[in-house]
Protein backbone atom coordinates (compact mmCIF):
# COMPACT_ATOMS: atom_id res chain seq x y z
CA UNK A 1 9.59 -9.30 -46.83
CA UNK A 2 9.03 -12.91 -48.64
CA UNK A 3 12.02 -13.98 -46.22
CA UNK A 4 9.89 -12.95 -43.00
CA UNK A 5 6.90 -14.57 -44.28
CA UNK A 6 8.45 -17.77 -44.72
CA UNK A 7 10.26 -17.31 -41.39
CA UNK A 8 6.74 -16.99 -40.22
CA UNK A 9 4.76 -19.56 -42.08
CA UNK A 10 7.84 -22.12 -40.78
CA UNK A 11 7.30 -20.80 -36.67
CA UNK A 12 3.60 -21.68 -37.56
CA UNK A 13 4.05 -25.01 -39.18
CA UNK A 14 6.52 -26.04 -35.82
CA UNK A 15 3.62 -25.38 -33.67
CA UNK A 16 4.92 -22.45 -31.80
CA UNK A 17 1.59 -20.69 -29.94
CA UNK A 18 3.78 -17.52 -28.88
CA UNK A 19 4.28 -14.62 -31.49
CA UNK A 20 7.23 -14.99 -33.53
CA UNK A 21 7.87 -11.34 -34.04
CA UNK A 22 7.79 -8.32 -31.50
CA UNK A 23 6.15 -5.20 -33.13
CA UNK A 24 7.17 -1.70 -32.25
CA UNK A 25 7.26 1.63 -33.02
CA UNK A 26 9.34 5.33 -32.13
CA UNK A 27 7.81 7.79 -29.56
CA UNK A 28 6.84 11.09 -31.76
CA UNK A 29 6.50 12.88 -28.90
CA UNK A 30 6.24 13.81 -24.86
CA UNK A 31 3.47 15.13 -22.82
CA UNK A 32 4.09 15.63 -18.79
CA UNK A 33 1.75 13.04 -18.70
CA UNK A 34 1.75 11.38 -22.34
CA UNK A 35 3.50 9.76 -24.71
CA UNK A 36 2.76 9.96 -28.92
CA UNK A 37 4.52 7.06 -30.13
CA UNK A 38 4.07 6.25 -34.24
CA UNK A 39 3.79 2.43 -36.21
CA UNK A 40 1.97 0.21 -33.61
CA UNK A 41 -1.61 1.87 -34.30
CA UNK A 42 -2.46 -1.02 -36.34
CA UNK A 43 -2.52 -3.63 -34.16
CA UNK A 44 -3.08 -1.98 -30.89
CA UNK A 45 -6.21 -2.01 -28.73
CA UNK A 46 -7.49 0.12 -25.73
CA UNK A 47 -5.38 -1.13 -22.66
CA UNK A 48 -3.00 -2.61 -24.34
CA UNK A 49 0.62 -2.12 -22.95
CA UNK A 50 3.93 -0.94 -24.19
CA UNK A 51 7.52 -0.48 -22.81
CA UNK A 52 9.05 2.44 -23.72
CA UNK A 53 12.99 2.74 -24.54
CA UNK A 54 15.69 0.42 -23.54
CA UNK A 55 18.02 0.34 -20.38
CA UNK A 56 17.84 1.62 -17.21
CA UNK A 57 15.53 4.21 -18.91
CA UNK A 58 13.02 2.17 -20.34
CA UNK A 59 9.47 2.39 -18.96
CA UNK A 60 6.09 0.75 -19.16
CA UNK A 61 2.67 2.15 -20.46
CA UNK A 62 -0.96 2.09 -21.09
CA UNK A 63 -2.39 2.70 -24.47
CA UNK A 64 -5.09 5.11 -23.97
CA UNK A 65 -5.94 6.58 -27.12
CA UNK A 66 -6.03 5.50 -30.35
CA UNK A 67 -5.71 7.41 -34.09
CA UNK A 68 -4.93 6.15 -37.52
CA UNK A 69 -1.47 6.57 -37.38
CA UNK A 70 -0.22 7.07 -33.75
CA UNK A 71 -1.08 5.84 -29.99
CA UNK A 72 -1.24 7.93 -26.88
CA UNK A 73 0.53 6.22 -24.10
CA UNK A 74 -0.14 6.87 -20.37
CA UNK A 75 3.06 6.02 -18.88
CA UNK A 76 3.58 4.11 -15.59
CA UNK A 77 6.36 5.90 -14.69
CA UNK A 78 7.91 9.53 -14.85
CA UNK A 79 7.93 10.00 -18.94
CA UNK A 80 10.99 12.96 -18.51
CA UNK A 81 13.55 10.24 -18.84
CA UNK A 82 11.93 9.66 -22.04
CA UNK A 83 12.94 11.12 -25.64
CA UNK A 84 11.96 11.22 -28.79
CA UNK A 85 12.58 7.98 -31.29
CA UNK A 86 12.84 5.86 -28.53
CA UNK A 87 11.77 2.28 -29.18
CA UNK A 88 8.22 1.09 -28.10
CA UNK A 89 7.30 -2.37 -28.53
CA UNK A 90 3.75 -3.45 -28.12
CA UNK A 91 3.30 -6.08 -25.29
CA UNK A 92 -0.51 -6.80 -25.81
CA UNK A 93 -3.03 -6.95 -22.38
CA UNK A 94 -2.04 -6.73 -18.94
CA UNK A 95 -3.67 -9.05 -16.37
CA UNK A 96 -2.84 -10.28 -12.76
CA UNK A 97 -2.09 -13.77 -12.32
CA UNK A 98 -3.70 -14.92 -8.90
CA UNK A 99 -2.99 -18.10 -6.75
CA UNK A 100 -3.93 -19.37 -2.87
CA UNK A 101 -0.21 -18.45 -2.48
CA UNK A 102 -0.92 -14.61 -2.38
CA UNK A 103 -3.15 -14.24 0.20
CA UNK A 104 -0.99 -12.63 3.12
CA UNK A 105 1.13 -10.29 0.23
CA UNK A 106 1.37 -7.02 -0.48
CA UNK A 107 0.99 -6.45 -4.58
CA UNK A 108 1.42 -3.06 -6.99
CA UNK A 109 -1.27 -2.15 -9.53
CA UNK A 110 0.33 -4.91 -11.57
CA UNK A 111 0.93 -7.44 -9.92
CA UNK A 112 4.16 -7.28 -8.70
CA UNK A 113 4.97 -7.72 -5.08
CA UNK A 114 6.49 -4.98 -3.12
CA UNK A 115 6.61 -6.35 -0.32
CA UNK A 116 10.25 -7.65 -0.15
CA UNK A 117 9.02 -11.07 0.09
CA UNK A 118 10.22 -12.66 -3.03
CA UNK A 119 8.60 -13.32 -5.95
CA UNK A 120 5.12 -14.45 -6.34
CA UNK A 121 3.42 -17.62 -7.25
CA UNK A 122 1.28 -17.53 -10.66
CA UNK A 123 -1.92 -19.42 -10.77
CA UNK A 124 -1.27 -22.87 -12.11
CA UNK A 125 -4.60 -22.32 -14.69
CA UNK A 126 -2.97 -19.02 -16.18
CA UNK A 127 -5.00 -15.94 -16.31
CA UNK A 128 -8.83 -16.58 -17.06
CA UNK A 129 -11.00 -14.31 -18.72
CA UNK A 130 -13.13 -12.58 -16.84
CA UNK A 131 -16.76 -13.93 -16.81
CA UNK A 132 -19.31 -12.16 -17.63
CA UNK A 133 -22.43 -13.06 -15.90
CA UNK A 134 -26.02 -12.53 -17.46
CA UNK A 135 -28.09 -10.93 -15.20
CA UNK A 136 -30.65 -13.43 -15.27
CA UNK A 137 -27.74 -15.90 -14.45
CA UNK A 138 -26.34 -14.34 -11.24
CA UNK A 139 -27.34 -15.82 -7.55
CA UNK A 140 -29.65 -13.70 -5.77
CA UNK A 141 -28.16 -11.64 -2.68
CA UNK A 142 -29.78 -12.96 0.59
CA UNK A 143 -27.95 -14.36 3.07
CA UNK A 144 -27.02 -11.94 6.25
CA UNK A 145 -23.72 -11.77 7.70
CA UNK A 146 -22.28 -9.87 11.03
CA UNK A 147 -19.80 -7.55 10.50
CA UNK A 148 -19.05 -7.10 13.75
CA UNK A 149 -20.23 -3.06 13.98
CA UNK A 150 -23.24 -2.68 16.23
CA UNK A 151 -24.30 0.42 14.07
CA UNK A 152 -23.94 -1.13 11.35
CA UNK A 153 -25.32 -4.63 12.11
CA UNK A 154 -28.41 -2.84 13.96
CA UNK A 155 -29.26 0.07 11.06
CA UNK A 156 -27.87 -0.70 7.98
CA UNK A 157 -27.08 -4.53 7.80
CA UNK A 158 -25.52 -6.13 5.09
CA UNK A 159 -25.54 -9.41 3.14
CA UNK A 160 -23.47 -11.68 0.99
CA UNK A 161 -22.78 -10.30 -2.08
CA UNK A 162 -23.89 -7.12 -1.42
CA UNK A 163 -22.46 -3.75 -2.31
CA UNK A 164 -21.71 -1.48 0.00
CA UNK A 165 -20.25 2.27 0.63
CA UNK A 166 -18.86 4.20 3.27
CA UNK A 167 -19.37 8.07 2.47
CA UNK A 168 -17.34 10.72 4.56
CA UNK A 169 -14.86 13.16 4.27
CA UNK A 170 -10.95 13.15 5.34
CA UNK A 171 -9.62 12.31 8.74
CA UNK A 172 -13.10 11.04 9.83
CA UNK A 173 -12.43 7.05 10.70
CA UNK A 174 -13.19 5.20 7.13
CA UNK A 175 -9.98 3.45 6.74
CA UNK A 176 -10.53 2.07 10.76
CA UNK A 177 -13.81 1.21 9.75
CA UNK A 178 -12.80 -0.88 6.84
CA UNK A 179 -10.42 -2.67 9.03
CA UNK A 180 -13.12 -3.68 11.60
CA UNK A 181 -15.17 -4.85 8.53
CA UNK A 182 -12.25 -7.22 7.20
CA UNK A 183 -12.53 -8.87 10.89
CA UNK A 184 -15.39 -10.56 9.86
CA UNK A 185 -15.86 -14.23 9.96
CA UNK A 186 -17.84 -14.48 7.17
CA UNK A 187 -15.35 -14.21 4.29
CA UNK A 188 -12.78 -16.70 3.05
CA UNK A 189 -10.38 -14.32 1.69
CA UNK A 190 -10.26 -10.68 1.97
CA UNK A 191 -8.69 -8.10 -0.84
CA UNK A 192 -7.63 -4.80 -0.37
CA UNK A 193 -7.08 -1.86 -2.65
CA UNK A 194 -5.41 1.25 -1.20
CA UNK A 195 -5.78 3.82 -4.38
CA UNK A 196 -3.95 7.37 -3.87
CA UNK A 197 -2.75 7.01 0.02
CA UNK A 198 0.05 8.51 1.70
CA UNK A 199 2.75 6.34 1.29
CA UNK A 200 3.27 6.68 5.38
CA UNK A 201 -0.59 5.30 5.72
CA UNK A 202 -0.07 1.89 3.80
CA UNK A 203 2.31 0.29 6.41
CA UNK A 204 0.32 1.91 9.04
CA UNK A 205 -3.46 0.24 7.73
CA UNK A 206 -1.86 -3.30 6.48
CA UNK A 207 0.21 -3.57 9.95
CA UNK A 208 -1.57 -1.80 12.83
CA UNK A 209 -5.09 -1.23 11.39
CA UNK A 210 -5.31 -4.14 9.66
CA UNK A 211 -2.97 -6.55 12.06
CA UNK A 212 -0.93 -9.65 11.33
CA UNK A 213 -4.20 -11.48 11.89
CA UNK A 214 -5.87 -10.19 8.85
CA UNK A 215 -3.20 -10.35 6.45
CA UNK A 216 -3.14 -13.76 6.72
CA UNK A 217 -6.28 -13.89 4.77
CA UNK A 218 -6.02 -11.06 2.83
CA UNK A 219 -3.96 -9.89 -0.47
CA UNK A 220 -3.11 -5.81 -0.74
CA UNK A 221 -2.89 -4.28 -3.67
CA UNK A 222 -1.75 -0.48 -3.43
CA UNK A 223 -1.18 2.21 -5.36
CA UNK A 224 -0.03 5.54 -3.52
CA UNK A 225 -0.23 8.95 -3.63
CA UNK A 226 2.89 9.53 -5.56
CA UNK A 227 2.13 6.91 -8.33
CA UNK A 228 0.99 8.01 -11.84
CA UNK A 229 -2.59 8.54 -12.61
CA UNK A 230 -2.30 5.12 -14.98
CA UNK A 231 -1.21 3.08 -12.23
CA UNK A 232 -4.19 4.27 -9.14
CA UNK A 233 -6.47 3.93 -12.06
CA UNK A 234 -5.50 0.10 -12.64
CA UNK A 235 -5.08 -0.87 -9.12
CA UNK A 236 -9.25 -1.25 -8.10
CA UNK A 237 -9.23 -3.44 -11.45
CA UNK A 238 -6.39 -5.62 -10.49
CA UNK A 239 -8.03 -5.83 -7.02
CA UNK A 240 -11.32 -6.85 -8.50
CA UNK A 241 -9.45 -9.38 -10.88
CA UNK A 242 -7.39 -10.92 -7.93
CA UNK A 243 -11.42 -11.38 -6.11
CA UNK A 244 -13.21 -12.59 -8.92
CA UNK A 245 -10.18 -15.04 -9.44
CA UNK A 246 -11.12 -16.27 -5.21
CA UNK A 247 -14.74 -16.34 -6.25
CA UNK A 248 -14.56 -19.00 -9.33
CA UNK A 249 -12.81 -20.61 -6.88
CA UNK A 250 -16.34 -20.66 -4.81
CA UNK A 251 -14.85 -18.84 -1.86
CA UNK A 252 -16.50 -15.53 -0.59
CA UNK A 253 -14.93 -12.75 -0.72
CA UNK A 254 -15.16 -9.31 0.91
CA UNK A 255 -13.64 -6.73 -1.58
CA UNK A 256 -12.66 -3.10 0.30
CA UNK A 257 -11.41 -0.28 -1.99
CA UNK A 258 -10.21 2.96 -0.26
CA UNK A 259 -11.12 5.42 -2.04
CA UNK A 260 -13.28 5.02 -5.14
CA UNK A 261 -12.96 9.18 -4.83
CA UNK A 262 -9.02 8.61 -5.62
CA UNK A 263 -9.74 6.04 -8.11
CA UNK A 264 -12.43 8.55 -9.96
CA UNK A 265 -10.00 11.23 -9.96
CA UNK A 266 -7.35 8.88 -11.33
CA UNK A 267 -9.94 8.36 -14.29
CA UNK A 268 -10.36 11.74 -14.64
CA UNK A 269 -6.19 13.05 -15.21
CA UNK A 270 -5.84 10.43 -17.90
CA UNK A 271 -9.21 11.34 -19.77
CA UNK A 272 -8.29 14.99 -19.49
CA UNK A 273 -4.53 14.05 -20.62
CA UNK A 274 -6.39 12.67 -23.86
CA UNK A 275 -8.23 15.66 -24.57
CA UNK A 276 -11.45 14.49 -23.06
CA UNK A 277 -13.46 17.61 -21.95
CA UNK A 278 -15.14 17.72 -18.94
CA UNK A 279 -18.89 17.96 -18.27
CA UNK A 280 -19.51 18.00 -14.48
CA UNK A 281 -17.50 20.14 -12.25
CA UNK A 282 -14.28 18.95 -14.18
CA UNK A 283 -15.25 15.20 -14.43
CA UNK A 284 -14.82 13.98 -18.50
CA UNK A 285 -18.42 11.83 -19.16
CA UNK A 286 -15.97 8.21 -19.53
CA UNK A 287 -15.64 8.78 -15.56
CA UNK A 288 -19.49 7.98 -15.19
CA UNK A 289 -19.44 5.09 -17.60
CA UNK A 290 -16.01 3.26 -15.71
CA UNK A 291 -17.24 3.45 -12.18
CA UNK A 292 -20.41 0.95 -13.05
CA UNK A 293 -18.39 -1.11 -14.82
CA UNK A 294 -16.00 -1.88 -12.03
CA UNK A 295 -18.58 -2.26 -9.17
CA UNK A 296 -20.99 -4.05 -11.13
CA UNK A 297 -18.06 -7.04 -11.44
CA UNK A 298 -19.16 -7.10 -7.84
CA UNK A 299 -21.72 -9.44 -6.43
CA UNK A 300 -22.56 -12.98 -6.13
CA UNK A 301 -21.38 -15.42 -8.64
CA UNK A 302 -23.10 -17.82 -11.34
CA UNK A 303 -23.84 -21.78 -10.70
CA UNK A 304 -20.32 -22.01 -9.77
CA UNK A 305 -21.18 -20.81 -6.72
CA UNK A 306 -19.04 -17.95 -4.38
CA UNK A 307 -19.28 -14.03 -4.73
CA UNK A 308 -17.68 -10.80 -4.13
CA UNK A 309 -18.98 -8.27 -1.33
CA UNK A 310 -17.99 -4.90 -2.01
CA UNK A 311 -17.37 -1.96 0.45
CA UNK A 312 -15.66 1.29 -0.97
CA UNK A 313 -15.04 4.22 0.62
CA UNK A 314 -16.06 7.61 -1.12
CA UNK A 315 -13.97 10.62 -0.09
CA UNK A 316 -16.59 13.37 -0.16
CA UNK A 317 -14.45 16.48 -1.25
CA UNK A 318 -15.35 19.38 0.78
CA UNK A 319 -17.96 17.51 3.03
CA UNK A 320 -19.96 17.90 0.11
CA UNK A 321 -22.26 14.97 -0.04
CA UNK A 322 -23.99 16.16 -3.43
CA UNK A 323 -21.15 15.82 -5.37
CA UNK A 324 -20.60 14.18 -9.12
CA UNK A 325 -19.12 11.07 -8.12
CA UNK A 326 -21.17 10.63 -4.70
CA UNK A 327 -23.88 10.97 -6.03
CA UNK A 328 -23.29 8.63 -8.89
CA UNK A 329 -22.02 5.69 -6.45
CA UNK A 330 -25.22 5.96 -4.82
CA UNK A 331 -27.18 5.44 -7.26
CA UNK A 332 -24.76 2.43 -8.09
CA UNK A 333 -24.34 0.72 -4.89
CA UNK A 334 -26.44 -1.70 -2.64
CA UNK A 335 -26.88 1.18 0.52
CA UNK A 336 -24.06 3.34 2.05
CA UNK A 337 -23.19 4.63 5.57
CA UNK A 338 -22.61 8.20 6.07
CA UNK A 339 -20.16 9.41 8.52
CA UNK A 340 -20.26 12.72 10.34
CA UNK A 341 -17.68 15.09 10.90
CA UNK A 342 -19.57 16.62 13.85
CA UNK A 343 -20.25 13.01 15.02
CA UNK A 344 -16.47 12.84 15.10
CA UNK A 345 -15.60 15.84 16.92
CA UNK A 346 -17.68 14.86 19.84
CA UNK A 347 -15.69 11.83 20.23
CA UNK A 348 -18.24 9.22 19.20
CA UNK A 349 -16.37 6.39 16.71
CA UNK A 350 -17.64 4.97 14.51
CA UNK A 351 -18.97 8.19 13.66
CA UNK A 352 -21.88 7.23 11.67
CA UNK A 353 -25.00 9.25 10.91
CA UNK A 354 -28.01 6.76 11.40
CA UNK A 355 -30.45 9.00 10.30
CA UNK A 356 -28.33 9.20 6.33
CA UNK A 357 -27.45 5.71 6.14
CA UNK A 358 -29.39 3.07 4.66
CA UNK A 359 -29.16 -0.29 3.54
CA UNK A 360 -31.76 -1.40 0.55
CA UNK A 361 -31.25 -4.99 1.38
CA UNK A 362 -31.84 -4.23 5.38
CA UNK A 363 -35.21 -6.10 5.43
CA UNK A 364 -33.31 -9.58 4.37
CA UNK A 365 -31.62 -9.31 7.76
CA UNK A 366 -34.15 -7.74 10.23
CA UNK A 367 -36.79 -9.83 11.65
CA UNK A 368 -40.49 -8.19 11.59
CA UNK A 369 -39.37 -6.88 15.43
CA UNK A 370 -36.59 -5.89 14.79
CA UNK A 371 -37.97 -3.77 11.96
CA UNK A 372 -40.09 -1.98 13.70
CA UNK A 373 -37.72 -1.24 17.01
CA UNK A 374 -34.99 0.15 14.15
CA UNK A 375 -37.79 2.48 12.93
CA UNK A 376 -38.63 3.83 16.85
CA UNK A 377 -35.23 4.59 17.25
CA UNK A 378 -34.79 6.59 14.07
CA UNK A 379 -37.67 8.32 14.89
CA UNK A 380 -36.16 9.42 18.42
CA UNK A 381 -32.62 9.86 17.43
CA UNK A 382 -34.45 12.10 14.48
CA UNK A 383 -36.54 13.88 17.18
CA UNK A 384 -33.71 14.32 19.05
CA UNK A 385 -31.78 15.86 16.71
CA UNK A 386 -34.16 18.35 15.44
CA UNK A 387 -34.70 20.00 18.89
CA UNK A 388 -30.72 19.94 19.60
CA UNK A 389 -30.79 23.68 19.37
CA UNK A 390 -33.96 24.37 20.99
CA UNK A 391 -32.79 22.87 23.85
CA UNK A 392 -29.49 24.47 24.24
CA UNK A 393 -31.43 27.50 24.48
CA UNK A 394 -33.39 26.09 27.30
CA UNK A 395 -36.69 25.75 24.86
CA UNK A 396 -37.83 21.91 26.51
CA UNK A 397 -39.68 21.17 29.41
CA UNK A 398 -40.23 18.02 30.70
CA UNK A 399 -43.35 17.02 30.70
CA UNK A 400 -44.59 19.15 27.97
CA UNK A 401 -44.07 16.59 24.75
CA UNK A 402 -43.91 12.78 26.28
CA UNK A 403 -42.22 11.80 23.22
CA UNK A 404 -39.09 14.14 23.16
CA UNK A 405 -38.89 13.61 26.78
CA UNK A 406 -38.54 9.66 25.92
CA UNK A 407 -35.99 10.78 22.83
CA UNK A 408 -33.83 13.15 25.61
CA UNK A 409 -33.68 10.31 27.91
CA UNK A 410 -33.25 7.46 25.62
CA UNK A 411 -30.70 8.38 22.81
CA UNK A 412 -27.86 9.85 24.70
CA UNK A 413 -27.62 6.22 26.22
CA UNK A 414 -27.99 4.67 22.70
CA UNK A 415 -25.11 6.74 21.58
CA UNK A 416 -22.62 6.28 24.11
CA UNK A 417 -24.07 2.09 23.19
CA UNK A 418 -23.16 2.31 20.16
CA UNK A 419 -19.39 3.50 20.48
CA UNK A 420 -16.88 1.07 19.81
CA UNK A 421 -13.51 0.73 19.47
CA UNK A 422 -11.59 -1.45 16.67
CA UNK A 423 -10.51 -4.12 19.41
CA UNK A 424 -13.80 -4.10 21.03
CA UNK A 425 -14.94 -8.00 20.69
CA UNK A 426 -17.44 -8.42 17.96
CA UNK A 427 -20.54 -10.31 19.65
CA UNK A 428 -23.41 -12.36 18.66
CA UNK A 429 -26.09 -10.27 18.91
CA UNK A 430 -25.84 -6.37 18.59
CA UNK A 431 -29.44 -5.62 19.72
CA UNK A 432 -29.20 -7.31 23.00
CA UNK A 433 -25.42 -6.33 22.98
CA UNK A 434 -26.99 -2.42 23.18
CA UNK A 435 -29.98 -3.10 25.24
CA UNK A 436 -27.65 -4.26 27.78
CA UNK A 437 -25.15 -1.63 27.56
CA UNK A 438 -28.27 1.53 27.92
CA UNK A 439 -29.49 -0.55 30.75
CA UNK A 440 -25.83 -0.51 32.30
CA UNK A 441 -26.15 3.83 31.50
CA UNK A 442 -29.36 3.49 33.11
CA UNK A 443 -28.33 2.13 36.60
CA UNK A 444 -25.25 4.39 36.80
């Protein structure tokens, strides 16, 4: 022992900054989805990471779990090449190293690219801490921008900074939506994290959905379906490191995270795994507590100027809009957009519900007209709705209620306005852009 403290007290006197001496310790024992490993407990901390054995069976992990005198290890990998005594060495925090030179790459929930185009270029500054902004220190959210959706730019507008979710269930048009959204002209750099998709679906969004156009300005980071519940969990926070490291660089950026749903269930198999119980329809209490500290990482910046504007997508499980973790995220986020699955079926994309969506930072875009003609229309397309089945059993007459004979003639011709395909030009101005499409419907 005197020899390795003088071995270390020399490495310190040369002026060596890196650690002299790996530390490590012997996996105790194997859970399908955890590890027990034994002598790094004292100088481990929560997220910490660890590779596991040597060879072409070694592995990497996440420390989840803590106890006097072992560590629980969420593995990255399958953990059934894995035995007991292996070797685990402690490797300390994991971060992402971002540079200009990603944008255009497709990264895993660590970093690495896996795209097949070589390796990537670290940032030249290292890996900065993450900043935690006061909230008396953060820029305000005001400034408008056009996404390009008329539905969206007419009743729920959004803003710099803001954050922002798309609710709806499976096979319903988020993921096309998201791709319209990244269009936008308003963002410097775009980041995308694909959490839990078919592996099929990633090529299919980055290439077709997405386009070559995008990716230019754009950095992917994925974790699929197949990937362990460690590594879908990690990939929204790599995705929000890789933006935050674009905003201290003062560009804006427009964050998209499909699905938050995934990512929450990714939360939940590793806090289960740990012995966590559950306390709301199988979701463990830490699910509740990480979902506001990701998305509030979101938002504009400090005096340093640029910010993050988030949109996630929240799979609603069943068409259930009431669930735990929907009904968390909206108390969380900056408005959301709901869409329909009935919408869908009758053909009308984007299939969004006007009457469920709402933006809370709508009246920093609309001007005091433009207010009050988003209010009529709600009030017709609401009218309209309500006396959908009275009128398929031949219950209206014209004539008899002015203002559901104005709804029956008006919002059939705002719906088929607002319809609109993913390579539909964007325009300038949505309101005139409908106006001029129901007065089209009109003449015909």
């Amino acid at each position: 022992m005197n020899a390795l403290v003088r071995l270390r007290r020399a490495v310190e006197a040369s002026g060596i900054e890196s650690e002299p001496l790996e530390r490590g310790g012997v996996v105790s024992g194997i859970n399908p989805n955890v590890v027990v490993a034994e002598g790094i407990a004292g100088y481990s901390a929560l997220g910490d990471f660890v590779s596991i054995g040597v060879g072409p069976r070694a592995a990497r992990g996440e420390i989840v779990q803590i106890d006097p005198d072992r560590v629980v290890i969420a593995p990255c990998g399958n953990a059934r090449s894995l035995s007991v005594n292996d070797v685990v060495m402690h490797k300390g925090p994991m971060h992402v190293h971002p540079d200009e030179g990603w944008l255009g790459r497709v990264v895993n929930a660590l970093g690495e690219p896996v795209d097949g185009k070589g390796p990537l270029i670290p940032s030249g500054t290292g890996h900065v801490a993450r900043k935690r902004h006061s909230p008396m220190m953060r820029g305000r959210v005001g400034e408008h921008f056009r996404t390009g959706v008329r539905v969206i730019d007419i009743f729920t507008p959004l803003c710099i900074g803001q954050r922002f979710g798309v609710f709806a269930g499976s096979g319903v048009g988020k993921s096309t939506l998201l791709a319209m959204l990244a269009h936008a002209d308003a963002f410097d750099a775009v980041v995308v994290s694909l959490v839990g998709e078919r592996g099929r679906e990633v090529r299919e969004f980055l290439e077709d959905t997405l386009g070559e156009d995008g990716m230019k300005k754009a950095v992917a980071v994925v974790a699929t379906s197949d990937e362990s519940a460690i590594l879908r969990r990690r990939a929204p926070s790599s995705a929000m490191e890789v933006a935050e490291w674009f905003r201290d660089q003062g560009k804006r950026v427009l964050l998209l995270i499909d699905s938050v749903t995934r990512f929450a269930h990714a939360l939940r198999e590793v806090a289960i795994s740990v012995g966590e119980p559950p306390v709301s329809r199988g979701y463990p209490a830490s699910v509740f507590t990480d979902l506001p500290q990701l998305l509030e990482r979101a938002g504009p910046g400090g005096s340093e100027g640029g910010s993050i504007t988030a949109v996630v997508t929240v799979l609603v499980d069943g068409d259930d809009h009431n669930d735990p973790v929907s009904d968390t995220l909206r108390g969380i986020l900056d408005g959301h957009l709901v869409l329909q699955r009935a919408i869908a079926n009758r053909g009308r994309f984007p299939a969004v519900d006007p009457l469920s969506s709402v933006s809370r930072l709508a009246d920093k875009a609309w001007s005091e007209q433009q207010r009050a003609l988003v209010s009529q229309l709600r009030s017709m397309i609401a009218l309209f709705e309500e006396t959908r089945d009275l009128r398929m059993m031949s219950g209206w007459q014209q004539g008899a209620n002015p203002e559901l004979d104005q709804a029956v003639l008006a919002v059939p011709r705002l719906y088929e306005a607002l319809k609109q395909r993913d390579a539909d030009p964007a325009g300038s101005d949505p309101f005139a852009a409908v106006a001029e499409r129901m007065k089209q419907d009109e003449k015909k």
